[in-house]
Protein backbone atom coordinates (compact mmCIF):
# COMPACT_ATOMS: atom_id res chain seq x y z
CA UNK A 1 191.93 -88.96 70.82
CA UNK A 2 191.29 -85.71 69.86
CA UNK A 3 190.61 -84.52 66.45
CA UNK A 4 190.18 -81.73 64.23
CA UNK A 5 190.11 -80.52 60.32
CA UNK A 6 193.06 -78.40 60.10
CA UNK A 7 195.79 -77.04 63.15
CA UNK A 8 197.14 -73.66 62.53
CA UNK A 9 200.62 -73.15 65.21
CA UNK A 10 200.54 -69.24 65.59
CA UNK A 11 198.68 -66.66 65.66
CA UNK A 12 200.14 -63.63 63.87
CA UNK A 13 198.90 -61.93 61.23
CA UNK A 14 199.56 -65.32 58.71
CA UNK A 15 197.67 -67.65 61.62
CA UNK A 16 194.47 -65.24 62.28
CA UNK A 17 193.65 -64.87 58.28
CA UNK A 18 194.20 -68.54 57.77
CA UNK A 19 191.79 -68.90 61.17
CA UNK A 20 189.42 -66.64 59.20
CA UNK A 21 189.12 -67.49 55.83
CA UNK A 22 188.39 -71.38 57.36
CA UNK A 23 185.96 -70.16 59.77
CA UNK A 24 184.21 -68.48 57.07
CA UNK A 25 183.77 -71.69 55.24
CA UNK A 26 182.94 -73.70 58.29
CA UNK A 27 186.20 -75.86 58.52
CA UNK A 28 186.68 -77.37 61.55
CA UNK A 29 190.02 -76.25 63.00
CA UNK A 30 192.13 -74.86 65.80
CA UNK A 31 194.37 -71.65 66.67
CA UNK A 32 196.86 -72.43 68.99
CA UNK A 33 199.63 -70.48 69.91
CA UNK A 34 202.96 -71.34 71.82
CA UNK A 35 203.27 -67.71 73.35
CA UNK A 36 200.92 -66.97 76.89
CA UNK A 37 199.52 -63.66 75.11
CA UNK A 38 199.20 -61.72 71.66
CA UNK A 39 202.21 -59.91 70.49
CA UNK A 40 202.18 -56.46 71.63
CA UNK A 41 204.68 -54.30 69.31
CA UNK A 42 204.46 -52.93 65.93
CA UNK A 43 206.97 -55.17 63.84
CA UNK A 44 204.65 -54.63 61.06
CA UNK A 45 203.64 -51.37 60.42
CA UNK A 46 202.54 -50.97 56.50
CA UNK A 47 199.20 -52.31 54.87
CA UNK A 48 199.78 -52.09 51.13
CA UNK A 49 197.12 -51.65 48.60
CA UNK A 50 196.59 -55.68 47.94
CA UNK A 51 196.38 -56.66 51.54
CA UNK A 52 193.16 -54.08 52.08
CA UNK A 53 191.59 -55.67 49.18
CA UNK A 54 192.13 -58.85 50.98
CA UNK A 55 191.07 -57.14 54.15
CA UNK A 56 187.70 -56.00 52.25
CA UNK A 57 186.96 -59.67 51.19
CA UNK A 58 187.35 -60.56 55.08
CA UNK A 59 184.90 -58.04 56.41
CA UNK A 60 187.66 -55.41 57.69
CA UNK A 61 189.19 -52.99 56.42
CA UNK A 62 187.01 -50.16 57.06
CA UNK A 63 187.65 -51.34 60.80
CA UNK A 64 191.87 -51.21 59.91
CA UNK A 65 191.45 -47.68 58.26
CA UNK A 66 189.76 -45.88 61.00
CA UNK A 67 192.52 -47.55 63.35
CA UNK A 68 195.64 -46.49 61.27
CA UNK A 69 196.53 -43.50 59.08
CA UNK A 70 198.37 -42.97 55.94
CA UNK A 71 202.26 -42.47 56.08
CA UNK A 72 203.83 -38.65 56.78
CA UNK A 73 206.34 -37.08 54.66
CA UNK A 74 210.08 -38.26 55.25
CA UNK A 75 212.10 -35.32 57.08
CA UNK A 76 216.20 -35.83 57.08
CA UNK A 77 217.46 -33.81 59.42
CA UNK A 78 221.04 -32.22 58.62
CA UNK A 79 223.21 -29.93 60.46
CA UNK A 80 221.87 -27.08 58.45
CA UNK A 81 218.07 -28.13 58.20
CA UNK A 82 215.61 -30.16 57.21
CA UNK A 83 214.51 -31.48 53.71
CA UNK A 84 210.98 -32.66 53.56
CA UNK A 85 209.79 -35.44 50.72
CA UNK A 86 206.83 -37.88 50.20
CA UNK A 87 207.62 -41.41 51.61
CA UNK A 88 205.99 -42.58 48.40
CA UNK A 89 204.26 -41.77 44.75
CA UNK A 90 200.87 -40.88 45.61
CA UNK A 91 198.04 -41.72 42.95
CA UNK A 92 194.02 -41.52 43.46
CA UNK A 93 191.83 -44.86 43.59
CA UNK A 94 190.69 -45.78 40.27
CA UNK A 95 187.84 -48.04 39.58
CA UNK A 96 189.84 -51.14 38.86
CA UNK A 97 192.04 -50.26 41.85
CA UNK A 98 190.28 -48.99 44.99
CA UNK A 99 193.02 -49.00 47.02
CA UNK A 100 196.25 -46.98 45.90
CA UNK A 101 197.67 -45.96 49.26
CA UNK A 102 199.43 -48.01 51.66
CA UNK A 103 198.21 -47.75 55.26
CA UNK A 104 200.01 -47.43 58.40
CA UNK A 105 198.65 -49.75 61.24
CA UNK A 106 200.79 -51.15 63.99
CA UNK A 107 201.02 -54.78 63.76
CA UNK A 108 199.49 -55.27 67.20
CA UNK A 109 196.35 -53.44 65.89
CA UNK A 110 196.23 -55.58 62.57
CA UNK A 111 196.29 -58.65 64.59
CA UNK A 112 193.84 -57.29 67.57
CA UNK A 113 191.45 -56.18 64.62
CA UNK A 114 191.40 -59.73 62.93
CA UNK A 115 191.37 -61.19 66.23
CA UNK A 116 187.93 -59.93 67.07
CA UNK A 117 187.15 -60.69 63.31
CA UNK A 118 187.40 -64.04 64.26
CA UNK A 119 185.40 -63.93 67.91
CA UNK A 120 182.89 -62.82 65.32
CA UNK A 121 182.52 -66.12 63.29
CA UNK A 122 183.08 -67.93 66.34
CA UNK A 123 186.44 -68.35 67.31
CA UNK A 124 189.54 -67.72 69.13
CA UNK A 125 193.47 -68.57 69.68
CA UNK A 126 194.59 -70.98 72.57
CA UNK A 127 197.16 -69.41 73.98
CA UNK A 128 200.04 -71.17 75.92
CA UNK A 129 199.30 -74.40 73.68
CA UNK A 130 202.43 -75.53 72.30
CA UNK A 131 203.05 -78.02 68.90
CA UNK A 132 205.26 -80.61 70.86
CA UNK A 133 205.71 -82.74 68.24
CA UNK A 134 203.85 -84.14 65.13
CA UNK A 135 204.09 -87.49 62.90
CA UNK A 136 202.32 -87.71 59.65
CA UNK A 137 200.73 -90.82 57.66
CA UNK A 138 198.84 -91.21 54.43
CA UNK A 139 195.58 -90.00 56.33
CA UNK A 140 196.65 -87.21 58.80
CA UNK A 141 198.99 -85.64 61.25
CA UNK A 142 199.08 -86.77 64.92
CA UNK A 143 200.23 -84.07 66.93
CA UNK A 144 201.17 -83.27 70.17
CA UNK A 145 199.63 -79.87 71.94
CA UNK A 146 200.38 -79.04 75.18
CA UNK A 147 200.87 -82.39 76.39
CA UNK A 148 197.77 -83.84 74.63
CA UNK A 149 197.25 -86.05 71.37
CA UNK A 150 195.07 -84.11 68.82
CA UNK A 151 194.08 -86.33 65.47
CA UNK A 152 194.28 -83.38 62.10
CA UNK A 153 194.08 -83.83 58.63
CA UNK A 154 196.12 -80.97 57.85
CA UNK A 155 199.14 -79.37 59.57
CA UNK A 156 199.94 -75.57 59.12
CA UNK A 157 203.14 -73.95 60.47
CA UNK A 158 202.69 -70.09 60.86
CA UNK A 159 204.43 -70.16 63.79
CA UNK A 160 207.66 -67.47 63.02
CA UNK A 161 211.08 -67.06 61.15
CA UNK A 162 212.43 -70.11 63.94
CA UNK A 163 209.63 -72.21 62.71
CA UNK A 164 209.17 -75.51 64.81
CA UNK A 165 207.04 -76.76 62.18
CA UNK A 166 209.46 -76.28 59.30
CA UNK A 167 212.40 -77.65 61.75
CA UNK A 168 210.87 -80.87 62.97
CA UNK A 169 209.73 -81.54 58.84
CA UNK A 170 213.70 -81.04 58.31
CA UNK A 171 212.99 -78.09 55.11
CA UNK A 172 215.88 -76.08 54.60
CA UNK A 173 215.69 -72.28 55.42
CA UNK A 174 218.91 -71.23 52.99
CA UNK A 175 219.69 -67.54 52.80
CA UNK A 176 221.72 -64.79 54.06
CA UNK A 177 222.06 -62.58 57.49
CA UNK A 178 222.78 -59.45 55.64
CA UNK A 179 224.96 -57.89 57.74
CA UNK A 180 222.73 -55.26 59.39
CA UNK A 181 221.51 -55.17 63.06
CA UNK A 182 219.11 -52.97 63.89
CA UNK A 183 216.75 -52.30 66.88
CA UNK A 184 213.08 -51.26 66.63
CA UNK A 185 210.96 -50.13 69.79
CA UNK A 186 207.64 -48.17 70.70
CA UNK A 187 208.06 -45.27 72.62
CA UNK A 188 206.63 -42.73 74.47
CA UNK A 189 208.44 -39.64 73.54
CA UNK A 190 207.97 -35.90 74.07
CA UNK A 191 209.51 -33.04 71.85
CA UNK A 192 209.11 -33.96 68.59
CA UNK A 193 206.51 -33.16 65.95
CA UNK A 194 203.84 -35.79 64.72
CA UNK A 195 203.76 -34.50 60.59
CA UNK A 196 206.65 -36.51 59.46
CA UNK A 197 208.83 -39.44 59.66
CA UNK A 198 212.10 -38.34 61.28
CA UNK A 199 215.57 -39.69 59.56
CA UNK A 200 218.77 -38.96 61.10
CA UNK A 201 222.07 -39.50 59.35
CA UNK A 202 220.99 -41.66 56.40
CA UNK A 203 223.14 -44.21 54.88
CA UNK A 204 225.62 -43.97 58.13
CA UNK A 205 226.45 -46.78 60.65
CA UNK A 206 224.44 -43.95 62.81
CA UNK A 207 221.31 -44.34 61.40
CA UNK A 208 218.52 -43.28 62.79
CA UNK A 209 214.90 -42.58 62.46
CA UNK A 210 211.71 -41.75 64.55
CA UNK A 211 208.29 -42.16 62.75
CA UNK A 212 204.94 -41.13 64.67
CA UNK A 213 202.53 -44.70 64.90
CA UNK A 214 199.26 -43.78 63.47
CA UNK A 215 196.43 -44.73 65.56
CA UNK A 216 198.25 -44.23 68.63
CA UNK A 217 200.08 -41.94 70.52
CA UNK A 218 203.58 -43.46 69.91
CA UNK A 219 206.40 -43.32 67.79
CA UNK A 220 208.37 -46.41 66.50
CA UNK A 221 212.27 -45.98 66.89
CA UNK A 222 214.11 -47.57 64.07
CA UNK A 223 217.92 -47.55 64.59
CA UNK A 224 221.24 -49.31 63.60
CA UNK A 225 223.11 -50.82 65.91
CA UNK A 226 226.45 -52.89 66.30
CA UNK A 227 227.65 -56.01 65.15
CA UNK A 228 227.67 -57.13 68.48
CA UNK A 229 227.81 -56.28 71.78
CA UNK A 230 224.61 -55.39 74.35
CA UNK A 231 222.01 -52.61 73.56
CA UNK A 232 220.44 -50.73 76.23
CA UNK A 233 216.74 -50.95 75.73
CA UNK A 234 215.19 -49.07 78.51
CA UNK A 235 213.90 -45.75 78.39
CA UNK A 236 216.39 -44.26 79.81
CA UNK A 237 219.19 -46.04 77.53
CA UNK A 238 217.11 -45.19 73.89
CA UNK A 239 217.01 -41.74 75.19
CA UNK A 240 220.78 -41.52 75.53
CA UNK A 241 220.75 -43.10 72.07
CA UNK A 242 217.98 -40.86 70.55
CA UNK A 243 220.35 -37.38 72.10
CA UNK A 244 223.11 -38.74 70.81
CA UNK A 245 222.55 -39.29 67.41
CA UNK A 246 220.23 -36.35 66.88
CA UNK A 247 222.50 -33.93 68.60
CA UNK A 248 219.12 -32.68 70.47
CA UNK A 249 218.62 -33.03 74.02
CA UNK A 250 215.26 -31.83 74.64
CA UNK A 251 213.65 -35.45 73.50
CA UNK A 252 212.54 -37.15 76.02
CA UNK A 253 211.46 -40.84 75.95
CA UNK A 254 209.10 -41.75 79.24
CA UNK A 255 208.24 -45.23 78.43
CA UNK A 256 209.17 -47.71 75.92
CA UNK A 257 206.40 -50.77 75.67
CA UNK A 258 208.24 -52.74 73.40
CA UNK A 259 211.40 -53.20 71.80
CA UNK A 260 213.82 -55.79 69.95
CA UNK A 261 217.12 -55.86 68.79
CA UNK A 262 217.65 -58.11 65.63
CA UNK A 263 220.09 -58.95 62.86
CA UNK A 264 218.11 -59.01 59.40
CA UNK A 265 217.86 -62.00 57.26
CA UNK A 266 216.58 -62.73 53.81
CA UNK A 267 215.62 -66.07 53.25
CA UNK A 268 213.37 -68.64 51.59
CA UNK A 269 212.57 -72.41 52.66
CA UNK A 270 213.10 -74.96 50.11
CA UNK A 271 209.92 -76.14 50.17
CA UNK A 272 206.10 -75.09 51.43
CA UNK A 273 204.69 -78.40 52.05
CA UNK A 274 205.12 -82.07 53.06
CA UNK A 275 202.95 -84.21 52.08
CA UNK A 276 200.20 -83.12 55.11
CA UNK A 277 202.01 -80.00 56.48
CA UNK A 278 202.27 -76.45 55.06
CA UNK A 279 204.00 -73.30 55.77
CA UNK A 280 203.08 -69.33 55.32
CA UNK A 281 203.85 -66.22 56.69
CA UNK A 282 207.52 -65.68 58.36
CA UNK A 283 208.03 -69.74 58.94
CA UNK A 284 208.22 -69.97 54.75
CA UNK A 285 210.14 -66.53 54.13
CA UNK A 286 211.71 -64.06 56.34
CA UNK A 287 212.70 -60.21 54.86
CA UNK A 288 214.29 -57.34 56.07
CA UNK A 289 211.88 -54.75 57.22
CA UNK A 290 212.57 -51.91 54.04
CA UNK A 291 209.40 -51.59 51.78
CA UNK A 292 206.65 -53.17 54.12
CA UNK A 293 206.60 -56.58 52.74
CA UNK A 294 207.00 -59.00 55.25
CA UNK A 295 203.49 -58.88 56.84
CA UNK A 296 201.48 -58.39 53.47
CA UNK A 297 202.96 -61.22 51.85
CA UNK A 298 201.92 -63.38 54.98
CA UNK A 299 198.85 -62.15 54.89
CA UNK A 300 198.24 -63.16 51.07
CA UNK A 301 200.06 -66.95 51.99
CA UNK A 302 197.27 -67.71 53.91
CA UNK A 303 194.39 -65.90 51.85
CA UNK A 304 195.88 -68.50 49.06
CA UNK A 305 195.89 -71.67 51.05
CA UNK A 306 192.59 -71.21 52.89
CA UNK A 307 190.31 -72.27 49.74
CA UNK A 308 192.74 -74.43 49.00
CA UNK A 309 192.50 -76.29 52.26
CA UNK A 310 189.13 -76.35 51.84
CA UNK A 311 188.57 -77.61 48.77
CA UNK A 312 190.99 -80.22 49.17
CA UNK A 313 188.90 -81.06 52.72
CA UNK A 314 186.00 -81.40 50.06
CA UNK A 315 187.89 -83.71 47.70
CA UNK A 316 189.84 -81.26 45.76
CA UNK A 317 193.03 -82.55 46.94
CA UNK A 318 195.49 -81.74 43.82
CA UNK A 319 194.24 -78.01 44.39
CA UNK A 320 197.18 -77.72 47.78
CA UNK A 321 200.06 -78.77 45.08
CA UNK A 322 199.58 -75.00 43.35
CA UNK A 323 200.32 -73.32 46.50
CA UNK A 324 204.27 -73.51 46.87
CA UNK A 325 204.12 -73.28 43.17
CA UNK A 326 202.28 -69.75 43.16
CA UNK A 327 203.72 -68.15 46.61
CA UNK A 328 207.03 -69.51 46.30
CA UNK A 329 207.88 -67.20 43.79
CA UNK A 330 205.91 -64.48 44.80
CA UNK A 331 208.46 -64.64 48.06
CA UNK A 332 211.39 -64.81 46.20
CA UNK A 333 209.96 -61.95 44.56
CA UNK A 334 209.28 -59.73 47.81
CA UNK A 335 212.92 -60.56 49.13
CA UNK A 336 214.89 -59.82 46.55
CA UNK A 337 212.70 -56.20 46.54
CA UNK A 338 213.38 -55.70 50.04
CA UNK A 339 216.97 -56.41 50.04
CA UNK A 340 217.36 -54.03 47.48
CA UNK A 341 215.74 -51.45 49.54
CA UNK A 342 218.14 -52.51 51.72
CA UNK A 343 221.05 -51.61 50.35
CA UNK A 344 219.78 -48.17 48.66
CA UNK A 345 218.77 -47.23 52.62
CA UNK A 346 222.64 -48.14 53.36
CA UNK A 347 223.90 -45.88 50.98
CA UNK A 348 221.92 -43.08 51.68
CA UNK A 349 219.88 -43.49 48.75
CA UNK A 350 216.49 -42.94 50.58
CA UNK A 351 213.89 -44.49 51.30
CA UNK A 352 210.98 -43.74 48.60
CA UNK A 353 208.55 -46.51 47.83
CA UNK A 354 206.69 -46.76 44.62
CA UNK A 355 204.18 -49.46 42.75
CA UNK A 356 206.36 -51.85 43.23
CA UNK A 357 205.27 -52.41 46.85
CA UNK A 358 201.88 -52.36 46.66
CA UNK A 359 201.63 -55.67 45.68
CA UNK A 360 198.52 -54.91 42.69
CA UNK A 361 200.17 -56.38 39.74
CA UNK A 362 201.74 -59.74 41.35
CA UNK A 363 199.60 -62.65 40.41
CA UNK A 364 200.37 -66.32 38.92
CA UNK A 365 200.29 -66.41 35.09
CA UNK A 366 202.07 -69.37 35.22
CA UNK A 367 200.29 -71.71 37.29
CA UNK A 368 198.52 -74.51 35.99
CA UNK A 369 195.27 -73.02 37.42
CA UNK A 370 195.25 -69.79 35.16
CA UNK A 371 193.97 -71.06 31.77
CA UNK A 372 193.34 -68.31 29.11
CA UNK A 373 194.61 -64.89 28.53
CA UNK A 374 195.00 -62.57 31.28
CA UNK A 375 194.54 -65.56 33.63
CA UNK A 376 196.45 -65.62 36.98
CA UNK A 377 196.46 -61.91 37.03
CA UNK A 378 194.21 -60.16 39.95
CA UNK A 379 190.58 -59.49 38.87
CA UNK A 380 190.17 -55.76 38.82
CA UNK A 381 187.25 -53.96 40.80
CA UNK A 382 184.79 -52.03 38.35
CA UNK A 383 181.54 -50.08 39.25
CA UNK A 384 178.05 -51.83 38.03
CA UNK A 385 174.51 -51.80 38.57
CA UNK A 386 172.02 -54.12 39.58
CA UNK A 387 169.28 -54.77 36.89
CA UNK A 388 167.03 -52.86 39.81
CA UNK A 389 169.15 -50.01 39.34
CA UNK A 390 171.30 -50.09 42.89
CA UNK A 391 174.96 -49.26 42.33
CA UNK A 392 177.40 -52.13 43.30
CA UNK A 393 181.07 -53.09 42.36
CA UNK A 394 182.75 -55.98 41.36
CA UNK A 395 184.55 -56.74 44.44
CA UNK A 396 181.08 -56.70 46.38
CA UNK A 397 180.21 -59.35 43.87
CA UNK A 398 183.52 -61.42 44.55
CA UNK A 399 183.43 -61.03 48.40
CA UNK A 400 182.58 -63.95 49.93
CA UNK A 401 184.54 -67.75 49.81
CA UNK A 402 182.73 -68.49 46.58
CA UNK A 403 183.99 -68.28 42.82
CA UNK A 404 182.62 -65.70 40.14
CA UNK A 405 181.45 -66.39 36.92
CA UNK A 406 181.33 -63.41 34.76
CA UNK A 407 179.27 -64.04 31.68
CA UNK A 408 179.11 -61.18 29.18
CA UNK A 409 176.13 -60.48 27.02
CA UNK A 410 175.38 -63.99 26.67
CA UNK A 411 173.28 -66.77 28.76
CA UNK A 412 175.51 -68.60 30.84
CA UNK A 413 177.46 -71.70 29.16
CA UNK A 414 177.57 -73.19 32.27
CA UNK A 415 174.87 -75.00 35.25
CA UNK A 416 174.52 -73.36 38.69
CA UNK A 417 175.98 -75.12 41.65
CA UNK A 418 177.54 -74.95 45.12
CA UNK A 419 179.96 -72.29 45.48
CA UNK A 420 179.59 -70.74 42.17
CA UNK A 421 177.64 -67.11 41.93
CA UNK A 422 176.95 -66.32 38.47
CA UNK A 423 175.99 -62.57 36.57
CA UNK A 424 175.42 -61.92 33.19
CA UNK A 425 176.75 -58.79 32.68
CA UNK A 426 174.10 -56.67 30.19
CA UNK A 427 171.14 -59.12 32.33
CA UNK A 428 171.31 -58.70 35.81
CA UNK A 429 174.50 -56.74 36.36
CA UNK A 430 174.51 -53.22 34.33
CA UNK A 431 178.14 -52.55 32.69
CA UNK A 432 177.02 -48.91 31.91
CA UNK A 433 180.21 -47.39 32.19
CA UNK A 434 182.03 -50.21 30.02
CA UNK A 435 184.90 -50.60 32.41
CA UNK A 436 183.67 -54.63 32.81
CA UNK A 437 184.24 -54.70 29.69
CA UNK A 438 187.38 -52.21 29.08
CA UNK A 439 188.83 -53.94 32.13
CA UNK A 440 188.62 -57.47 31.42
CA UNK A 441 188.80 -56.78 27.11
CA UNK A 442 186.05 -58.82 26.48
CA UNK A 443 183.65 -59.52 23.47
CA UNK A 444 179.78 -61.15 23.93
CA UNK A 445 180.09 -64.53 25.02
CA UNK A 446 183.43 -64.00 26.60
CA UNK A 447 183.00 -65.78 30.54
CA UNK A 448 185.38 -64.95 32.96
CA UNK A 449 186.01 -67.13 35.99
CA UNK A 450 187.17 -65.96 39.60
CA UNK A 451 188.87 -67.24 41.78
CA UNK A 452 187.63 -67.27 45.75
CA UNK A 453 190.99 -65.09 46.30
CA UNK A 454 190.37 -62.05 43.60
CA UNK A 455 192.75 -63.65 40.78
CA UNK A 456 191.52 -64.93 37.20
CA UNK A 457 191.09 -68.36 36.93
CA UNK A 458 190.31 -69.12 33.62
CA UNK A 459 188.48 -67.08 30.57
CA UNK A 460 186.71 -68.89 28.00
CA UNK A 461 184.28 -68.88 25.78
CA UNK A 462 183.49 -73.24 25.32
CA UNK A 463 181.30 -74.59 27.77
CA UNK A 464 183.18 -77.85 27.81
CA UNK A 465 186.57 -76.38 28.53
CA UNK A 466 184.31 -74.23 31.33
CA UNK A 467 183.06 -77.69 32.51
CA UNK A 468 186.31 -79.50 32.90
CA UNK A 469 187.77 -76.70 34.52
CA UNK A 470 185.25 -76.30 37.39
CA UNK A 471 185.01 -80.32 37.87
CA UNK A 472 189.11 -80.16 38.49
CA UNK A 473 188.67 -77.68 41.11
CA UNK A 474 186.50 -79.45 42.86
CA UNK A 475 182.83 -77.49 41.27
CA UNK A 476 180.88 -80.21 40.39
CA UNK A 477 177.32 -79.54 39.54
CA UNK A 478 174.69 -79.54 41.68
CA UNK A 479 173.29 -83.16 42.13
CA UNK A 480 169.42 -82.11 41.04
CA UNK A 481 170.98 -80.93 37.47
């Protein structure tokens, strides 16, 4: 038989940064994917300020901004005019947070982008292989792919809101439908300008809007639809749909290459894991599409698990327990944002976004992996120097699948080892601005540990409490010490 490290069923945007962050740290695994080709539409639309951190830590995000744009000015369109207003409160990077505007990227070129990501380190999806079935035991997960037996240690269901991981396990998926159905397509269209998003009778059953896709040539129909009944999804039926409701016949749709009509759901599965098996992305959590959250917090699921797959692969096996315990809530989080959204969009109350959705200040205070204050929360970016002089930042010194030991104005408490990268700041990292220090609050001999995923781990100042900490995740020291 067959066998492998780890089995990731789908490859969406959840699937290809799980695939990545392994193949980065040289787990043996496989992609497989029940569909015969990559999805093609653009579900998915928004990158928010988190997720291009992430992105940065993965080797891509210049790569997703010079593919996408940022987001146009809403336009509602009345009988009597047009009102203009920004889709969200703009703000200028800072130093701790390099990111500050959310990107528009069609979720076929987010996935086509990580997709060659991960050709890079080696890589790709099977397409057309199927999870037929799986049983699970104290040592692994005996699958069934396409007909075939494959042996894994680790099962990982990314596979969609009709998850057949998370329905053969038997984990509830409770929640609501909440009583809007809505279509979404990509269309060629002619007559209409490319500076704004275009809203039509906001807060009505008629609702309506037409928003140019940056990075290509399209525009992604949103619009409510009945109940019930059959929509018309050609171009010739959205058209008919697009005059009526705009009360304008001189836009023209040619072609339409995709397009789905949906009802929208919130919901959260009762659990993440099973013993052996794990969910993420849209087979743990499944939101409406108001605020852009659906695909980020996928994205961040499976930038959580990955070093947590690995290090329990490595021995570090209690490190997979703090994974429903830290996402779990973060989803809960993210739906109960996005319903509310939701239900400000229904009653014309527009459509604004704000920090909220950016995603920066969510972290996990109150897992038992953050130990000391500030712990949990995401490690902020800072500009430094190199003792030779050459300008750096902090995230260039986090990127990687390694921890971070920050150490400041003090030798380090600590031994080297394996996957551990440690700078004194005031030795051979310069804090000459002070915002290491402003940013973090600390005092000499203050150590601040990192987390492979940007988040605090611990701050201390006691090399024993240091010690025990990095033995329990699995950062042992090196065997010549």
């Amino acid at each position: 038989m067959e066998s492998t490290d780890v089995l990731i069923c789908g490859a969406g945007a959840a699937g290809l940064t799980l695939a990545i962050d392994l193949a980065r740290r040289s787990v043996d695994f496989r992609l497989i994917d029940a569909a015969l080709q990559p999805f093609h539409g653009s579900r998915g639309k928004g990158v928010q300020p988190r997720t291009l951190e992430v992105f940065e830590d993965l080797g891509v995000v210049d790569r997703m901004v010079a593919a996408g744009g940022p987001y146009p000015p809403q336009r509602v369109h009345r009988d009597d005019g047009f009102e203009d207003s920004p889709f969200m409160e703009i703000s200028d990077p800072t130093p701790r947070e390099p990111y500050r505007i959310p990107l528009m990227l069609p979720q076929h070129k987010t996935e086509a982008i990580l997709r060659e990501r991960l050709a890079e380190l080696g890589h790709r999806t099977l397409y057309g292989h199927a999870l037929e079935s799986f049983t699970q035991d104290d040592d692994g997960v005996t699958t069934v792919v396409k007909g075939a037996p494959l042996r894994v240690r680790y099962l990982i269901g990314c596979d969609g809101g009709r998850s057949t991981v998370r329905q053969a396990l038997g984990v509830g998926f409770p929640g609501e439908t909440l009583g809007v159905r809505a279509l979404v397509a990509d269309v060629d269209l002619e007559g209409l300008s490319r500076d704004a998003w275009h809203r039509w009778n906001d807060g009505k059953p008629e609702g309506m809007s037409l928003c140019p896709l940056m990075g290509t040539d399209q525009f992604q129909l949103q619009a409510r639809i009945p109940g019930e009944g059959d929509v018309d999804l050609s171009a010739q039926g959205l058209e008919a749909m697009i005059a009526t409701r705009t009360r304008r016949n001189d836009l023209k749709v040619h072609a339409v290459s995709w397009a789905s009509a949906y009802s929208m759901n919130a919901r959260l599965a009762d659990r993440y894991g099973v013993e052996r098996v794990f969910l993420a992305g849209d087979a743990a959590h499944t939101h409406p599409p108001t605020g852009g959250q659906g695909l980020n917090t996928s994205v961040q699921d499976s930038y959580n698990l990955g070093w947590k797959l690995a290090g329990a692969l490595g021995g570090a096996s209690d490190l997979l327990a703090t994974y429903e315990e830290e996402r779990r809530p973060i989803a809960a989080g993210m739906l109960g944002l996005a319903t509310r959204l939701l239900q400000a969009t229904r009653t014309g109350g527009g459509n604004r976004r704000g920090r909220a959705e950016q995603q920066l200040d969510l972290g996990y205070p109150d897992s038992r992996l953050a130990h000391g204050p500030n712990a949990g929360n995401r490690a902020p970016d800072a500009p430094v120097r190199g003792a030779a002089g050459q300008p750096t930042r902090l995230f260039h010194l986090f990127q990687g699948t390694h921890w971070t030991l920050l150490v400041y104005d003090a030798p380090s408490p600590v031994a080297a080892r394996k996957a551990l990268r440690i700078h004194r700041i005031g030795s051979d990292i310069v804090d000459d601005q002070g915002l290491v220090r402003d940013h973090y609050g600390l005092a000499p001999g203050d150590c601040v540990l990192v987390r492979p995923d940007g988040y605090i781990g611990a701050v201390a100042r006691d090399a024993g409490a240091l010690e025990q900490y990095l033995v329990s995740v699995g950062l042992r020291p090196s065997p010549d010490r």
